[in-house]
Protein backbone atom coordinates (compact mmCIF):
# COMPACT_ATOMS: atom_id res chain seq x y z
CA UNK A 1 14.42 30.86 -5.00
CA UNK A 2 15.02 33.92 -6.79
CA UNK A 3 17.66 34.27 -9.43
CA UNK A 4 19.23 37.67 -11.14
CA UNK A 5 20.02 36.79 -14.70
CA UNK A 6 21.34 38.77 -17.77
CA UNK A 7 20.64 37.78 -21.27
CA UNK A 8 23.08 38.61 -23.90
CA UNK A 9 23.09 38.33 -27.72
CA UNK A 10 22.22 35.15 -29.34
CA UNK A 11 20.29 34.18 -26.61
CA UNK A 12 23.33 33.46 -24.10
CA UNK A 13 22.78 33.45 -20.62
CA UNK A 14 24.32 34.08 -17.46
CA UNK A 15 23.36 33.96 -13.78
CA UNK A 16 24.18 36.59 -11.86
CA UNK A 17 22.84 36.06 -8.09
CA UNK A 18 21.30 32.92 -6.25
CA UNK A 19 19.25 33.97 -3.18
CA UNK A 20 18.02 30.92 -1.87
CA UNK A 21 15.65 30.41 2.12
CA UNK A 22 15.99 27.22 3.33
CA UNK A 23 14.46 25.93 6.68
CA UNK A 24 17.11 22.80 7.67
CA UNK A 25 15.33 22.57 11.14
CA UNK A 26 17.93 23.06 13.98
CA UNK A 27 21.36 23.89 12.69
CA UNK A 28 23.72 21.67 13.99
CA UNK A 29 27.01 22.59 12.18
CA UNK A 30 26.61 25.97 10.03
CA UNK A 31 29.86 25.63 8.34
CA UNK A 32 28.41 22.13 6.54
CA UNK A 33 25.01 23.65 6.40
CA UNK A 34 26.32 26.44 3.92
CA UNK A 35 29.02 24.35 2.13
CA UNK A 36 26.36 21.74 1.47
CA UNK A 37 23.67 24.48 0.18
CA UNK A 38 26.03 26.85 -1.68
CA UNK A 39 27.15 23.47 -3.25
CA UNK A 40 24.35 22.94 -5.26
CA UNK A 41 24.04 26.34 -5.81
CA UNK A 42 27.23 26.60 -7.96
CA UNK A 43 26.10 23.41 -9.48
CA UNK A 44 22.55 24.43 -10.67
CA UNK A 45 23.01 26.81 -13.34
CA UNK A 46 25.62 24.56 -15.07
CA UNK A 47 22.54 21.75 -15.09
CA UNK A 48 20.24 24.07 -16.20
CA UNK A 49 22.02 25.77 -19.29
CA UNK A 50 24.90 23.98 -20.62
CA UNK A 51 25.38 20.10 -19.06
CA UNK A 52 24.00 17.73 -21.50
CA UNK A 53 25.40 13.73 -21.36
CA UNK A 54 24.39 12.35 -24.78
CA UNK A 55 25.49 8.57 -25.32
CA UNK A 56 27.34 7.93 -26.99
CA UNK A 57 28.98 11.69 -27.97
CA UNK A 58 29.75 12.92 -24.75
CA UNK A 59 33.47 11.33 -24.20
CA UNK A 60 34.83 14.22 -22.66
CA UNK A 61 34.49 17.13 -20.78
CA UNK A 62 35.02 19.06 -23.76
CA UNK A 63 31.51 17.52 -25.13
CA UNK A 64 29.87 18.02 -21.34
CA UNK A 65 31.17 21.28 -20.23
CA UNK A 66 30.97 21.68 -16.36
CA UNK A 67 30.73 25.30 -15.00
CA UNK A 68 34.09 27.12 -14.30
CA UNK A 69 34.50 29.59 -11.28
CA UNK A 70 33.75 32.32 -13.54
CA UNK A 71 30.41 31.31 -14.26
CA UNK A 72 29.79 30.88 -10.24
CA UNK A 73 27.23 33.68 -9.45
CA UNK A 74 27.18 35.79 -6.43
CA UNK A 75 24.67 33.51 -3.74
CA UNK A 76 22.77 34.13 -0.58
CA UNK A 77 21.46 31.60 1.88
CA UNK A 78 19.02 32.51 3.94
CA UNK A 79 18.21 30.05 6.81
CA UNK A 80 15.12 29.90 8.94
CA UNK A 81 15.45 27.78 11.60
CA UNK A 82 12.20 25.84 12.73
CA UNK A 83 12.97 22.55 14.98
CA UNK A 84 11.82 18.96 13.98
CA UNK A 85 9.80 17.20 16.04
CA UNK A 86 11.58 13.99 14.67
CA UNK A 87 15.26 13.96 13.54
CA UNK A 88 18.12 14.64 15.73
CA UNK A 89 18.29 17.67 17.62
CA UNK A 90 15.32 18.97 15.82
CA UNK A 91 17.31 18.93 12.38
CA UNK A 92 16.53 17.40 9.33
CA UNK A 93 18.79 16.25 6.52
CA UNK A 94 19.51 18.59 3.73
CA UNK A 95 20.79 16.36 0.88
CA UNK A 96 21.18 17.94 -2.47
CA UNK A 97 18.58 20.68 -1.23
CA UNK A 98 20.74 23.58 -3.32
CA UNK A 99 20.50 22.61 -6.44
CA UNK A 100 16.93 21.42 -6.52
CA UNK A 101 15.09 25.19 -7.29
CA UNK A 102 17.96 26.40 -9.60
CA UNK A 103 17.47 24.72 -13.13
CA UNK A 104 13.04 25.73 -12.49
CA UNK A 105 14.25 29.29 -11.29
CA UNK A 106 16.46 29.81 -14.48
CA UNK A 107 14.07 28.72 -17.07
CA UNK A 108 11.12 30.74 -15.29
CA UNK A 109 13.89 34.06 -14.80
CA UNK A 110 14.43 33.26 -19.03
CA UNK A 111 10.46 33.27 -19.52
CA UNK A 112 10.19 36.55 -17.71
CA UNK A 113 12.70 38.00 -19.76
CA UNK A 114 12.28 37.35 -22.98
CA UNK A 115 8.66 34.83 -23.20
CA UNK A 116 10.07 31.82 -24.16
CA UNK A 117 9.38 28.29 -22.29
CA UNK A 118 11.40 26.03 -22.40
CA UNK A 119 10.73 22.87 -21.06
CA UNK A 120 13.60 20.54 -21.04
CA UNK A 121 17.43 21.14 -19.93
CA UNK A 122 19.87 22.56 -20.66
CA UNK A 123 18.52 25.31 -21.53
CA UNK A 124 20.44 26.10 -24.34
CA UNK A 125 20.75 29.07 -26.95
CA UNK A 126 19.08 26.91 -29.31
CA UNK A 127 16.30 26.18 -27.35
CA UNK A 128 15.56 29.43 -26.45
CA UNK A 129 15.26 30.44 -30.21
CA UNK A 130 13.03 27.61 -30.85
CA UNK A 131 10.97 28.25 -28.00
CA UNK A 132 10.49 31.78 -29.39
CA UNK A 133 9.62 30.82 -33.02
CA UNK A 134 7.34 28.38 -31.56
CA UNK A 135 5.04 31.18 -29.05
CA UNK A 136 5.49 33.91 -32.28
CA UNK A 137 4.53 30.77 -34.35
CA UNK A 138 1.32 29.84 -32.10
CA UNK A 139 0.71 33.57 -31.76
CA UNK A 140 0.12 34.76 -35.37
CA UNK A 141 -1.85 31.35 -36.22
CA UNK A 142 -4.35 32.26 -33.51
């Protein structure tokens, strides 16, 4: 999965593009295939930078905020097509398959950027600062 991403001040950031390859075996119905797939695409970088259910403050949406169609980035599926020996048809089920690489792919696209790890979601302004002080932290005590 690759992922464009911009980062802004403050440590903001934004997705940009989704290219995802998938292999569902035999395509059966396309139209469900890419529904399904760009599905979890739109819901991926919402998990990985800003949902966050904390119990028992998050009573609202307000507290929990979902993405919005603006934050939807541009996506590309990519489908290989290699038959099943088991599964009808020579398909195979594709579940939640979209949104699995997205929240990984963002916080490896924010490493490349800018160094910092961070290891737990969402990945969050805050987080991203810390993660910084910590490397520059571990860096200048070595």
């Amino acid at each position: 999965m690759l992922l464009a991403w911009r980062a802004v001040r403050a440590c903001r950031t934004r997705v940009l593009k989704i290219t995802g390859v998938y292999d569902p075996g035999t395509i059966i119905n396309p139209a469900a295939l890419t529904g399904q797939i760009e599905g979890g695409a739109v819901m991926g970088p919402g998990y990985a930078l800003t949902e966050e259910y904390v119990h028992p403050d998050t009573d609202s949406f307000g507290k929990y905020p979902p993405p919005r169609i603006k934050d939807v980035p541009e996506i590309e599926s990519i489908f290989l097509e290699t038959p099943r020996d088991k599964g009808p048809f020579g398909a195979t089920g594709i579940g939640e398959i979209g949104i699995v690489g997205v929240a990984p792919a963002v916080c490896n696209a924010i490493f490349d950027a800018c160094g910092a790890r961070v290891r737990s979601r969402p990945a969050t302004p805050g987080k991203i600062l810390a993660a910084l002080a910590s490397d520059r932290a571990g860096r200048n005590a070595g």
